[in-house]
N, C-alpha and C. Protein backbone atom coordinates (compact mmCIF):
# COMPACT_ATOMS: atom_id res chain seq x y z
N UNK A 1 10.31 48.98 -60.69
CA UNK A 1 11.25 48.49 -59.73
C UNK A 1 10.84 48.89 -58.32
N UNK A 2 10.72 49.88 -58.45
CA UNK A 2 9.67 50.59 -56.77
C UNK A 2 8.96 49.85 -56.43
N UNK A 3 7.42 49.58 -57.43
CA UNK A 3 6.49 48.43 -56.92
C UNK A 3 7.04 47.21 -56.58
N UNK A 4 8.17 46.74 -56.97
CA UNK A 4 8.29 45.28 -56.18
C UNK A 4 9.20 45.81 -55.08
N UNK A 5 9.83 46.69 -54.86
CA UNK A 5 10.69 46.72 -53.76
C UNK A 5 9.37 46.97 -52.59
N UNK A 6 8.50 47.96 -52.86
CA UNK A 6 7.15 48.21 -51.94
C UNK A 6 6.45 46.55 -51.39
N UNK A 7 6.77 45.76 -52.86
CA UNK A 7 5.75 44.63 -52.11
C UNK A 7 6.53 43.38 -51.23
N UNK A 8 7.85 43.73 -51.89
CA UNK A 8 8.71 42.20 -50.80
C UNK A 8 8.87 43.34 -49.63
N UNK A 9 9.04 44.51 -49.30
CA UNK A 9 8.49 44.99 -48.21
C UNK A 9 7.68 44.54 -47.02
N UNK A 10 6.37 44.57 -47.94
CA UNK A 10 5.38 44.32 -47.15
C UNK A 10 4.87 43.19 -47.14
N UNK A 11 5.40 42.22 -47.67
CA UNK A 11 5.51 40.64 -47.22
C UNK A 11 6.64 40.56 -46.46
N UNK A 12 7.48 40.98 -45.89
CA UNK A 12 8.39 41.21 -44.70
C UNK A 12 7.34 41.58 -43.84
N UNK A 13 6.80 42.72 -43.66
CA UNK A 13 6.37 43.73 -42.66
C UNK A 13 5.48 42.07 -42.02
N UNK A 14 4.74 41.55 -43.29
CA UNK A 14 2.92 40.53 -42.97
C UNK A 14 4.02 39.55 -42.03
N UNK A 15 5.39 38.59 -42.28
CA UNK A 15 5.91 37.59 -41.51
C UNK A 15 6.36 38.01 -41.06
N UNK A 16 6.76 39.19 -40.61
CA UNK A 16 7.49 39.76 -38.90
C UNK A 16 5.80 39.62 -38.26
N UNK A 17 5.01 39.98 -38.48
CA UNK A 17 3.78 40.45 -37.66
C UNK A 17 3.77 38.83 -37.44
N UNK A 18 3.14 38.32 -38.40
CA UNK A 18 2.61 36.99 -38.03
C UNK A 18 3.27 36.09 -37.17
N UNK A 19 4.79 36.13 -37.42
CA UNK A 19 5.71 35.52 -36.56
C UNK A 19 5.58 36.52 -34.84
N UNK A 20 5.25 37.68 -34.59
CA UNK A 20 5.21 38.60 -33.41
C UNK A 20 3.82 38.03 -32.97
N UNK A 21 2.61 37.70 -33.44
CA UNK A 21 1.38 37.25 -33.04
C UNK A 21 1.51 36.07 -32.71
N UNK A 22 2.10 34.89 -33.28
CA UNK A 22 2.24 33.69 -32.58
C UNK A 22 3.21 33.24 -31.55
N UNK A 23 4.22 34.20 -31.28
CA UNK A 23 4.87 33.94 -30.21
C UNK A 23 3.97 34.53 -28.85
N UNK A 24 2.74 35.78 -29.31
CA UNK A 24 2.50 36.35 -28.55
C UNK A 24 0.96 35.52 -27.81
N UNK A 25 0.59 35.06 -28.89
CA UNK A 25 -0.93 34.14 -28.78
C UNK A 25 -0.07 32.99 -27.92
N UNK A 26 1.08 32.50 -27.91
CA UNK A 26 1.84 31.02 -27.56
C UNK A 26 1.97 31.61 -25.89
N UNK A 27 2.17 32.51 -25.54
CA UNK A 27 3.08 33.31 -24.08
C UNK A 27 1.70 33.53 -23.71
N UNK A 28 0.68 33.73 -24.34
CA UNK A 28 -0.43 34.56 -23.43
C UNK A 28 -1.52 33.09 -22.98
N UNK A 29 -1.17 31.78 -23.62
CA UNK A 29 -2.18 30.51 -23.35
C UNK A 29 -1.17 30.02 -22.28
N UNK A 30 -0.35 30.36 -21.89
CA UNK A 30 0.25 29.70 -20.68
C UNK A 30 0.94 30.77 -19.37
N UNK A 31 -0.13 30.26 -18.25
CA UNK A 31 -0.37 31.20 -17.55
C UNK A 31 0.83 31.21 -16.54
N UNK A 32 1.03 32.73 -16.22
CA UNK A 32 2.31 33.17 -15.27
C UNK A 32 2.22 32.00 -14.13
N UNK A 33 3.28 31.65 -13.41
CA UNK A 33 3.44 31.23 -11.89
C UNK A 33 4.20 31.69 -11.44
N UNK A 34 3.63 32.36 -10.31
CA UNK A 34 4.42 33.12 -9.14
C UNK A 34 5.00 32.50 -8.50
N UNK A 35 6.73 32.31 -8.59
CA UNK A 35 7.50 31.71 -7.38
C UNK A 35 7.38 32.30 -5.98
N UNK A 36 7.30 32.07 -4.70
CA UNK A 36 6.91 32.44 -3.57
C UNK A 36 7.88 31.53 -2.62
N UNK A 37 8.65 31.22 -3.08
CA UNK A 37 9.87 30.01 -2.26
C UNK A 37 10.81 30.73 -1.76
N UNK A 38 10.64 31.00 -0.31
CA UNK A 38 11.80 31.79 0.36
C UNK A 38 13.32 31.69 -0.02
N UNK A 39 13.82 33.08 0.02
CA UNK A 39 15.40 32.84 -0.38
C UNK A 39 16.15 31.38 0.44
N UNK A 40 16.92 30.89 0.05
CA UNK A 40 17.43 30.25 0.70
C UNK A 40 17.15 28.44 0.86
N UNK A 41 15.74 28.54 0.35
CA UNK A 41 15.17 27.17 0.29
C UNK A 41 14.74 26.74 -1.56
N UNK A 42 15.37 24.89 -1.27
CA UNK A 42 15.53 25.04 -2.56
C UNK A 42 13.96 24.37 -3.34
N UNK A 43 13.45 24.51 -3.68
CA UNK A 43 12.16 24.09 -4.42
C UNK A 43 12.44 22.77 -5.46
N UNK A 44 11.98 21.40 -4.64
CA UNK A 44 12.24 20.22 -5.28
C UNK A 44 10.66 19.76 -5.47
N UNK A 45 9.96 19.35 -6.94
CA UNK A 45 8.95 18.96 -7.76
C UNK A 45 9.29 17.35 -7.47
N UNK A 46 7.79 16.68 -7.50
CA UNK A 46 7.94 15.40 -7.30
C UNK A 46 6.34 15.39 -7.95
N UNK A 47 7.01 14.31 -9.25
CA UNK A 47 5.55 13.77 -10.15
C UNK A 47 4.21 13.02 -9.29
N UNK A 48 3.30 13.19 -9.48
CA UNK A 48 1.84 12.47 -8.38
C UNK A 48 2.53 11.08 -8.89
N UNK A 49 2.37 11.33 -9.86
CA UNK A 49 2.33 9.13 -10.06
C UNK A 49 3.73 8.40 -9.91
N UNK A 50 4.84 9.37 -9.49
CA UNK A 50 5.55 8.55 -9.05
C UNK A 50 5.30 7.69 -7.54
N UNK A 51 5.47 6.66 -7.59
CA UNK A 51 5.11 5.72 -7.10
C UNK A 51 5.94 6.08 -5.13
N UNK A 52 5.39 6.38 -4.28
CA UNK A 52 6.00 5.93 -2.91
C UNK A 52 6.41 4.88 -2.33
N UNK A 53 7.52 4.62 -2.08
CA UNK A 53 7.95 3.36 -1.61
C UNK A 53 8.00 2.80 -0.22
N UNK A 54 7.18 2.56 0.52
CA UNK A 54 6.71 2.16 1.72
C UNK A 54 7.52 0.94 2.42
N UNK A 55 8.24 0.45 1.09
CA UNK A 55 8.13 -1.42 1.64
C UNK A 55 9.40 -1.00 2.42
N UNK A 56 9.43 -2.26 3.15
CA UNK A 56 10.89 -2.12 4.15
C UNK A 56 11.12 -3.83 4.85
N UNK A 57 12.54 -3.98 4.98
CA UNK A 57 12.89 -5.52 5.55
C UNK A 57 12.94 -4.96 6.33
N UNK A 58 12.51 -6.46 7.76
CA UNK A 58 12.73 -6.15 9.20
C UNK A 58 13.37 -7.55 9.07
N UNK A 59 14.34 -7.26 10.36
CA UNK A 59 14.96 -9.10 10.70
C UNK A 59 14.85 -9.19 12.24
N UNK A 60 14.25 -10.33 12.82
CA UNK A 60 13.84 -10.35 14.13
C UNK A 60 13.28 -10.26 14.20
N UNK A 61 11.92 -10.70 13.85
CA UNK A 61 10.27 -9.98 14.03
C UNK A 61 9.92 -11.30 15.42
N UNK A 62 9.35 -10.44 15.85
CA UNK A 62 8.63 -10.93 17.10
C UNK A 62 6.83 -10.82 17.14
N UNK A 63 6.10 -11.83 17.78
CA UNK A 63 4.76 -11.75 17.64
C UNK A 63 4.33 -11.37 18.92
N UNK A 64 3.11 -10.79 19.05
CA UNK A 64 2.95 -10.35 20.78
C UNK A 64 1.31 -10.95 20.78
N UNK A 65 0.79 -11.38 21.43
CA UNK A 65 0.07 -11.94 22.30
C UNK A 65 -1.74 -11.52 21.15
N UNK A 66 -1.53 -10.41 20.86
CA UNK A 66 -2.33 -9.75 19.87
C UNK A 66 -2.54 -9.94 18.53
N UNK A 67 -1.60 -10.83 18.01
CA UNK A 67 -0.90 -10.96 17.15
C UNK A 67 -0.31 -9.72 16.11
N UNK A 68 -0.15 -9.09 16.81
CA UNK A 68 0.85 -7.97 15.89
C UNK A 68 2.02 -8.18 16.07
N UNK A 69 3.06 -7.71 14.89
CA UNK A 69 4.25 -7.82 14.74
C UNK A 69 5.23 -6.78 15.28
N UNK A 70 6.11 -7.12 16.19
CA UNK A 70 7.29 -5.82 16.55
C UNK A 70 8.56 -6.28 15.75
N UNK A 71 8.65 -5.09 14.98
CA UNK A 71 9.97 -5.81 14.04
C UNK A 71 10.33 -3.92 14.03
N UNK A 72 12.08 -4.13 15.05
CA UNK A 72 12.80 -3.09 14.86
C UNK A 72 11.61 -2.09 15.33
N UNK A 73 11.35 -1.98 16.46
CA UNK A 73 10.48 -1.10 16.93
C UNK A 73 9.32 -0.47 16.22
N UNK A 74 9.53 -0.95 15.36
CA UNK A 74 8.00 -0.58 14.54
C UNK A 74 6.76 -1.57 14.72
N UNK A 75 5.46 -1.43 15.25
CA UNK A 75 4.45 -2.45 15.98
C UNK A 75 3.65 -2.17 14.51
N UNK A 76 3.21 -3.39 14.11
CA UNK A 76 2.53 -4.07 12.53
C UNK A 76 1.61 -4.55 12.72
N UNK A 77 0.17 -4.37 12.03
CA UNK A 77 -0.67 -5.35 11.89
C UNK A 77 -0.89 -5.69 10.58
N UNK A 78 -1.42 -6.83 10.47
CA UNK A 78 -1.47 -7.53 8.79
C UNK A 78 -2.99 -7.02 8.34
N UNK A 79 -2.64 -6.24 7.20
CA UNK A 79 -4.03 -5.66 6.70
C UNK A 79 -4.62 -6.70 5.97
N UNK A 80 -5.82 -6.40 5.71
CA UNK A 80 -6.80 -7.51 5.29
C UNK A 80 -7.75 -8.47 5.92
N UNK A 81 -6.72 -8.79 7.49
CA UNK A 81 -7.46 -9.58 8.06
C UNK A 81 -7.60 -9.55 9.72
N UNK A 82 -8.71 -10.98 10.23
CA UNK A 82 -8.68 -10.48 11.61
C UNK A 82 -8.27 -11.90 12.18
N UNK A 83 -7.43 -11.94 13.08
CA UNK A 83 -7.18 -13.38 14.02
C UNK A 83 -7.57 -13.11 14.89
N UNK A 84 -8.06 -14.46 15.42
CA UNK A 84 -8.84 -14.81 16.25
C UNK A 84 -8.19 -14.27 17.70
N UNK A 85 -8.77 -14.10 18.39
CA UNK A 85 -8.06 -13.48 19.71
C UNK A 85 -7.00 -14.96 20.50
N UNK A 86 -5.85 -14.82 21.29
CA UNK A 86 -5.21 -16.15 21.16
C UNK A 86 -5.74 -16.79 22.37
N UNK A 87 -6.61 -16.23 23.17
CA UNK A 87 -7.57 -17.46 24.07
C UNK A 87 -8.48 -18.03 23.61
N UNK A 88 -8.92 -17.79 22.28
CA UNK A 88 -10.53 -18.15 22.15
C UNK A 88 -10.38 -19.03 21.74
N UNK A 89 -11.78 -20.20 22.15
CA UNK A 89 -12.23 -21.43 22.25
C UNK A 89 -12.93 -21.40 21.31
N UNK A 90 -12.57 -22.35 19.83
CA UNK A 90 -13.78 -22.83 18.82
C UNK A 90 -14.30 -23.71 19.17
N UNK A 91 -15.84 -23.75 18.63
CA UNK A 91 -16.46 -25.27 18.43
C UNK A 91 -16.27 -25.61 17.49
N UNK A 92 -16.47 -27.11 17.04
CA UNK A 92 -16.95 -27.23 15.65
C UNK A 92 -18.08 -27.74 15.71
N UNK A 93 -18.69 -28.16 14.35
CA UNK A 93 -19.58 -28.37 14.06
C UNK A 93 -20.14 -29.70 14.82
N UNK A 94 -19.48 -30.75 15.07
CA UNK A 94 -19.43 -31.71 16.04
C UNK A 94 -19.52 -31.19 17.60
N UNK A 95 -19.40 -30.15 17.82
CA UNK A 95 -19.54 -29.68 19.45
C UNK A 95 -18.23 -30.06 20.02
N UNK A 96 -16.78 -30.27 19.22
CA UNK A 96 -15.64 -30.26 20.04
C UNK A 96 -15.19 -28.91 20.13
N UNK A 97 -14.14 -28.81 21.10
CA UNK A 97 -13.56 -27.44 21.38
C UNK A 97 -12.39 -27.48 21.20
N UNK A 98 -11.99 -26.76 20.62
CA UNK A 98 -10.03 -26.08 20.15
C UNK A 98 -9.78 -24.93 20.59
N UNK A 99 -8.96 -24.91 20.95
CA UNK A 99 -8.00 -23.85 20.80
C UNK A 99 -7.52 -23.42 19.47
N UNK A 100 -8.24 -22.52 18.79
CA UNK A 100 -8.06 -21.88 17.43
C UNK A 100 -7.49 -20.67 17.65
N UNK A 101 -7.51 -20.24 18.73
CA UNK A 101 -6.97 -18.45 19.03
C UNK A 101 -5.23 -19.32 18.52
N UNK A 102 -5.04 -19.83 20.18
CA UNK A 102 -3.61 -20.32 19.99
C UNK A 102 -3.03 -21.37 18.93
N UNK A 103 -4.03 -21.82 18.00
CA UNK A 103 -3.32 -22.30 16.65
C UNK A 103 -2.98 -21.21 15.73
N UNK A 104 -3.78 -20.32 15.65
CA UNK A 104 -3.49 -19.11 14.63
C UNK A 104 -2.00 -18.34 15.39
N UNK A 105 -2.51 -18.07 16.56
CA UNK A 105 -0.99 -17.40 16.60
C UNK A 105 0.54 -17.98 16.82
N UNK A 106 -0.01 -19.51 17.05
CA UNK A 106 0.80 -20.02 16.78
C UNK A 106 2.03 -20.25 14.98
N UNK A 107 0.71 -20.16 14.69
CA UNK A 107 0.86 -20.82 12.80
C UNK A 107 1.96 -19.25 12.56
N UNK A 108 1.23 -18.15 12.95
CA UNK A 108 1.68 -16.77 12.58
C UNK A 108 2.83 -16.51 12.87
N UNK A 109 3.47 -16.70 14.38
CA UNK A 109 4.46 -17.16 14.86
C UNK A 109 5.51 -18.31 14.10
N UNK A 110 5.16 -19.28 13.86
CA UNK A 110 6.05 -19.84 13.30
C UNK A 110 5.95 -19.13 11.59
N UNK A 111 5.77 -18.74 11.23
CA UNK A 111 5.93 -18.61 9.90
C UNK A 111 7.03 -16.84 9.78
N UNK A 112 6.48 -15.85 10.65
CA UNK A 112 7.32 -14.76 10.52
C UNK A 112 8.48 -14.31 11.89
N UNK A 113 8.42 -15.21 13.10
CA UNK A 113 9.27 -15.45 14.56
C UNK A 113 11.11 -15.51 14.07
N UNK A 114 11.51 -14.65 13.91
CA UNK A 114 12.98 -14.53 13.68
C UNK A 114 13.70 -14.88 12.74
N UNK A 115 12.53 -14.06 11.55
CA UNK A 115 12.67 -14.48 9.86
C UNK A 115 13.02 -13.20 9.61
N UNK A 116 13.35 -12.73 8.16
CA UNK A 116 13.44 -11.63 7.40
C UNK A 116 12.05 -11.45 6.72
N UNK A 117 11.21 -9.94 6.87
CA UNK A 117 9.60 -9.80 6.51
C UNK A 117 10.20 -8.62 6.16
N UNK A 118 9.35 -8.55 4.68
CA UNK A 118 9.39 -7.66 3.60
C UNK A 118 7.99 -7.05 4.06
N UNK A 119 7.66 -5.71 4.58
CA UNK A 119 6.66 -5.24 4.54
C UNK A 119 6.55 -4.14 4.04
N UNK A 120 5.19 -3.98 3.31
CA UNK A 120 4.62 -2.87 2.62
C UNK A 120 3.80 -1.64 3.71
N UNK A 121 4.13 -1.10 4.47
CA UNK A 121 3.27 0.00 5.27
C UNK A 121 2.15 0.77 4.72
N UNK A 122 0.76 0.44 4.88
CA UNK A 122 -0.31 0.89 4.14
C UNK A 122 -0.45 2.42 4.74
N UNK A 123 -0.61 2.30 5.74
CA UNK A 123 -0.87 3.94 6.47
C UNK A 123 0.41 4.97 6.91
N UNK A 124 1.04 5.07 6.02
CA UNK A 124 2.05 6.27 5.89
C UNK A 124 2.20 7.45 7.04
N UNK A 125 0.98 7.82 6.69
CA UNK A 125 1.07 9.16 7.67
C UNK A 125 0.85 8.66 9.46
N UNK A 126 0.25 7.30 9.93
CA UNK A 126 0.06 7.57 10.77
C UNK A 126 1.28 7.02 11.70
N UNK A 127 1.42 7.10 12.61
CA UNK A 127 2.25 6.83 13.53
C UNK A 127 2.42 5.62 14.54
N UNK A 128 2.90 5.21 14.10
CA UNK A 128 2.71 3.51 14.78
C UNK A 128 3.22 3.69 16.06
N UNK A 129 2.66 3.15 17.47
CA UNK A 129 2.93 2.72 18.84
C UNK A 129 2.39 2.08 19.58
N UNK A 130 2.40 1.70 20.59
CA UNK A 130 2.26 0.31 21.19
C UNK A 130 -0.11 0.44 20.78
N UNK A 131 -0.39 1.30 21.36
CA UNK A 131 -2.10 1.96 20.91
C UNK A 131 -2.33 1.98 19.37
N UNK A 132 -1.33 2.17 18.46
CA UNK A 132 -1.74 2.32 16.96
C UNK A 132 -0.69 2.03 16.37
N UNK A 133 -0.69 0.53 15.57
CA UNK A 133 0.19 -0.58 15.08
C UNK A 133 -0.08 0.10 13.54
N UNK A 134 0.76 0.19 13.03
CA UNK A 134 1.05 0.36 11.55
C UNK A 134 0.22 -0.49 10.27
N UNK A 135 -0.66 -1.00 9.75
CA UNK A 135 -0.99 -1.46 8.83
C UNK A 135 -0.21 -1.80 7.87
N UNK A 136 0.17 -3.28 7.68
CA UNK A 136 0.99 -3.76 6.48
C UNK A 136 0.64 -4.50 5.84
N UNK A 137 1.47 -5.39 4.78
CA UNK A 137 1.21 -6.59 3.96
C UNK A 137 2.40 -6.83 4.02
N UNK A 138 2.56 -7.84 4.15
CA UNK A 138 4.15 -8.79 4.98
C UNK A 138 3.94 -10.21 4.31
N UNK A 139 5.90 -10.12 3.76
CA UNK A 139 5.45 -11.46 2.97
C UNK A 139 7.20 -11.91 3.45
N UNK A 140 7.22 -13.64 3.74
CA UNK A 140 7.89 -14.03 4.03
C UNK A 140 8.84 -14.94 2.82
N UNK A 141 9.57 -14.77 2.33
CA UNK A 141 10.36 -15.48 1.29
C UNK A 141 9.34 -15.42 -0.15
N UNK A 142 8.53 -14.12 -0.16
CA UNK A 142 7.92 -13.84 -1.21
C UNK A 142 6.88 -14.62 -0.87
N UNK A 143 6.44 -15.16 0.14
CA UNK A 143 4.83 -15.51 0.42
C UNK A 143 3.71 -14.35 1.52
N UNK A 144 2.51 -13.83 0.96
CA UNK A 144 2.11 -12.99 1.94
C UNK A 144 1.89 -13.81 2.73
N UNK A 145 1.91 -13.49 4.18
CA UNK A 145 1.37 -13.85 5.63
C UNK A 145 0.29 -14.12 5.69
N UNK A 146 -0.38 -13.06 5.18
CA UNK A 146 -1.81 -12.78 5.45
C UNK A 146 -2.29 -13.96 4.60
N UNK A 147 -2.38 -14.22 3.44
CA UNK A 147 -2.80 -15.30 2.11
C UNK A 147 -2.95 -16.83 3.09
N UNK A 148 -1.56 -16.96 3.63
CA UNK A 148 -0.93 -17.91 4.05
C UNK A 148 -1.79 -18.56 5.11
N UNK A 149 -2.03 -17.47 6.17
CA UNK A 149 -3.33 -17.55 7.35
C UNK A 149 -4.80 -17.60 6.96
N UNK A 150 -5.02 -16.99 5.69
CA UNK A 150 -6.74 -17.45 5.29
C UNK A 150 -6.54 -18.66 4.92
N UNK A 151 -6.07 -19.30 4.02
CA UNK A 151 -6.05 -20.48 3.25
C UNK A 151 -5.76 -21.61 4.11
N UNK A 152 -4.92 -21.01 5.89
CA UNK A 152 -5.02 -22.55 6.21
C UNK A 152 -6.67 -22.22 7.20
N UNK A 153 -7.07 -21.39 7.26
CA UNK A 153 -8.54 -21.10 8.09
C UNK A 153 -8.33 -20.49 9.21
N UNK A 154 -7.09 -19.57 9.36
CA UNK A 154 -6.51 -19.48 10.54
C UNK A 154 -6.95 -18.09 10.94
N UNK A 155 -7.89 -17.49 10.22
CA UNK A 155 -7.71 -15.89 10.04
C UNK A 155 -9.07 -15.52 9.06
N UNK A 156 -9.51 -14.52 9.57
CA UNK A 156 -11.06 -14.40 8.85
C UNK A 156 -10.84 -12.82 7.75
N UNK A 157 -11.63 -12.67 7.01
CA UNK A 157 -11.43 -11.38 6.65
C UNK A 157 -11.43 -10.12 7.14
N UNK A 158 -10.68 -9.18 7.08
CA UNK A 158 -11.69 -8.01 7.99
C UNK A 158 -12.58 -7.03 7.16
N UNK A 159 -13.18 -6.37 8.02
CA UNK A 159 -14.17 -6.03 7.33
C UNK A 159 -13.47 -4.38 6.78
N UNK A 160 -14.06 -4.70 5.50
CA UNK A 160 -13.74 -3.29 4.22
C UNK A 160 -12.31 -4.45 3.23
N UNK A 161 -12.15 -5.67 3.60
CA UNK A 161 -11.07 -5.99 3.15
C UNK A 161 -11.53 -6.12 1.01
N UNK A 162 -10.93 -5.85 0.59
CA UNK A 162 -11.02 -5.76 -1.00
C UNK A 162 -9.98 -6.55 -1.46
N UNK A 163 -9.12 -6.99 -1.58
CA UNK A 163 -7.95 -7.71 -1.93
C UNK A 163 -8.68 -9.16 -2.73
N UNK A 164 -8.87 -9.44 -4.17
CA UNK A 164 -9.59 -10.28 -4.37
C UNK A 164 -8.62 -11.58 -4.20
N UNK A 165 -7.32 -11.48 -4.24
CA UNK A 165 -6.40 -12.61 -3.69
C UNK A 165 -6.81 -13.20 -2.14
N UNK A 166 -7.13 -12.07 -1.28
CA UNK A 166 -7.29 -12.55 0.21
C UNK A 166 -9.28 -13.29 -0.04
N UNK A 167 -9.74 -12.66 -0.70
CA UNK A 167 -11.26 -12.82 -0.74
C UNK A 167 -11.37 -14.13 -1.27
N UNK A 168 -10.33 -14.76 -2.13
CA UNK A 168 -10.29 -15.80 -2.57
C UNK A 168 -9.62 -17.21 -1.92
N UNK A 169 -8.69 -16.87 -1.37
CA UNK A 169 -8.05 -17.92 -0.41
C UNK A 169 -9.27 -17.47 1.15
N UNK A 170 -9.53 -17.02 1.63
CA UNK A 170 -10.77 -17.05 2.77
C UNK A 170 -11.87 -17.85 1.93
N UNK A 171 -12.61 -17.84 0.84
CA UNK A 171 -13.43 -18.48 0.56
C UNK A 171 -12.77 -20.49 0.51
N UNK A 172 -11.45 -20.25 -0.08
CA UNK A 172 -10.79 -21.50 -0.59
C UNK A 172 -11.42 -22.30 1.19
N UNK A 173 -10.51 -21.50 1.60
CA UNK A 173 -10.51 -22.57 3.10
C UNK A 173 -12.22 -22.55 3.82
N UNK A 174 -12.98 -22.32 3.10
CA UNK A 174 -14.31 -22.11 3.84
C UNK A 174 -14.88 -23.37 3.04
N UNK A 175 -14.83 -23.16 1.89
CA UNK A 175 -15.08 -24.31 0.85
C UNK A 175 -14.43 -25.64 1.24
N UNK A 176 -12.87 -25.94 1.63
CA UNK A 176 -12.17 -26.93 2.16
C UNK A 176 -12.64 -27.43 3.47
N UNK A 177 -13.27 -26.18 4.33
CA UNK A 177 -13.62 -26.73 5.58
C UNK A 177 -12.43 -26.52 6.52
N UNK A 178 -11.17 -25.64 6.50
CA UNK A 178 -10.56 -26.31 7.36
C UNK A 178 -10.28 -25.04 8.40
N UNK A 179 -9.20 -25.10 9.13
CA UNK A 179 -9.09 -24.11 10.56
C UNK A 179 -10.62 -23.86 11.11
N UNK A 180 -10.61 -22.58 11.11
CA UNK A 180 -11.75 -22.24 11.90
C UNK A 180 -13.55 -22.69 11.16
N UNK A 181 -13.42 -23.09 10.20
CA UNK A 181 -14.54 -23.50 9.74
C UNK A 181 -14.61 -25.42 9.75
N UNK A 182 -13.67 -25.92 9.87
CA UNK A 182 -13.53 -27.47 10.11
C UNK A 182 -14.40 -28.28 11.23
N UNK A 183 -15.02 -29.00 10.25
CA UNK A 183 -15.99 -30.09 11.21
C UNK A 183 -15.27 -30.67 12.29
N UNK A 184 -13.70 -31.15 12.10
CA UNK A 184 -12.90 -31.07 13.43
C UNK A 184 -11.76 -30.42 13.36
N UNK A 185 -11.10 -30.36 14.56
CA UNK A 185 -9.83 -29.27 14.56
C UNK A 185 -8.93 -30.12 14.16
């Protein structure tokens, strides 16, 4: 009777240990972190891949001469692409001359001039003012701007642009011939 009381003993003693080693092997693979968050301030965690939300409606957008957008004091330019400056004189291929500056900013103008524009702000951190316009993607009744201005030829790519939607409507209208690549205006 001794010998078995000795051995369920010490099959107690073996699953206390074993159960004391794996809580202790479990606590020692995950390493301390030192809180260092001043009294008083409260420590709020935010996941990487949650997503930042940049986009924002403006109503009243106005175009300026540059073609950037002032909507609600915030000064916008449409990423992806470059318009033509609004004096400049195209040729075409025929040797006539247009006014392509002032069709593009015209076209741009009428399409976002005292509409509601959903824009996405690409450059977050920097600070938009009259010297450094905000980078966006601006879409008017769920159409981008930018798309809208390659495809009629009104607007060239800019350079580093990657967007295979914009890379594709700039080729469309190059292929069509029309705005700034058109045998006539």
């Amino acid at each position: 009777m001794r010998a078995y009381a000795l051995e369920r003993r010490r099959k107690g003693l073996l699953t206390i240990t074993f159960v004391a080693l794996s809580v202790l092997s479990a606590t020692a693979q995950t390493p301390a972190i030192r809180d260092v968050t001043p009294l008083g301030v409260t420590r709020v965690y935010r996941s990487n891949d949650t997503p930042v939300d940049n986009s924002r409606t403006f109503v009243g957008t106005r175009v300026d001469n540059n073609g950037q957008l002032h909507a609600e004091g915030v000064i916008l330019k449409l990423d992806g692409i470059l318009l033509p400056p609004r004096k400049k004189v195209c040729v075409t291929a025929n040797g006539r001359h247009w006014a392509c500056g002032q069709r593009a900013y015209l076209r741009l103008r009428n399409l976002v001039e005292r509409r509601s524009i959903a824009c996405q702000i690409k450059d977050v951190d920097k600070r938009g003012g009259t010297n450094n316009p905000r980078l966006a993607v601006c879409k008017v009744e769920g159409a981008d701007v930018a798309i809208s201005l390659l495809q009629d030829g009104l607007a060239d790519l800019a350079d580093g642009a990657i967007d295979k939607t914009y890379i594709a409507a700039a080729s469309l209208a190059k292929t069509k011939k029309t705005g700034l690549w058109a045998d006539v205006p």
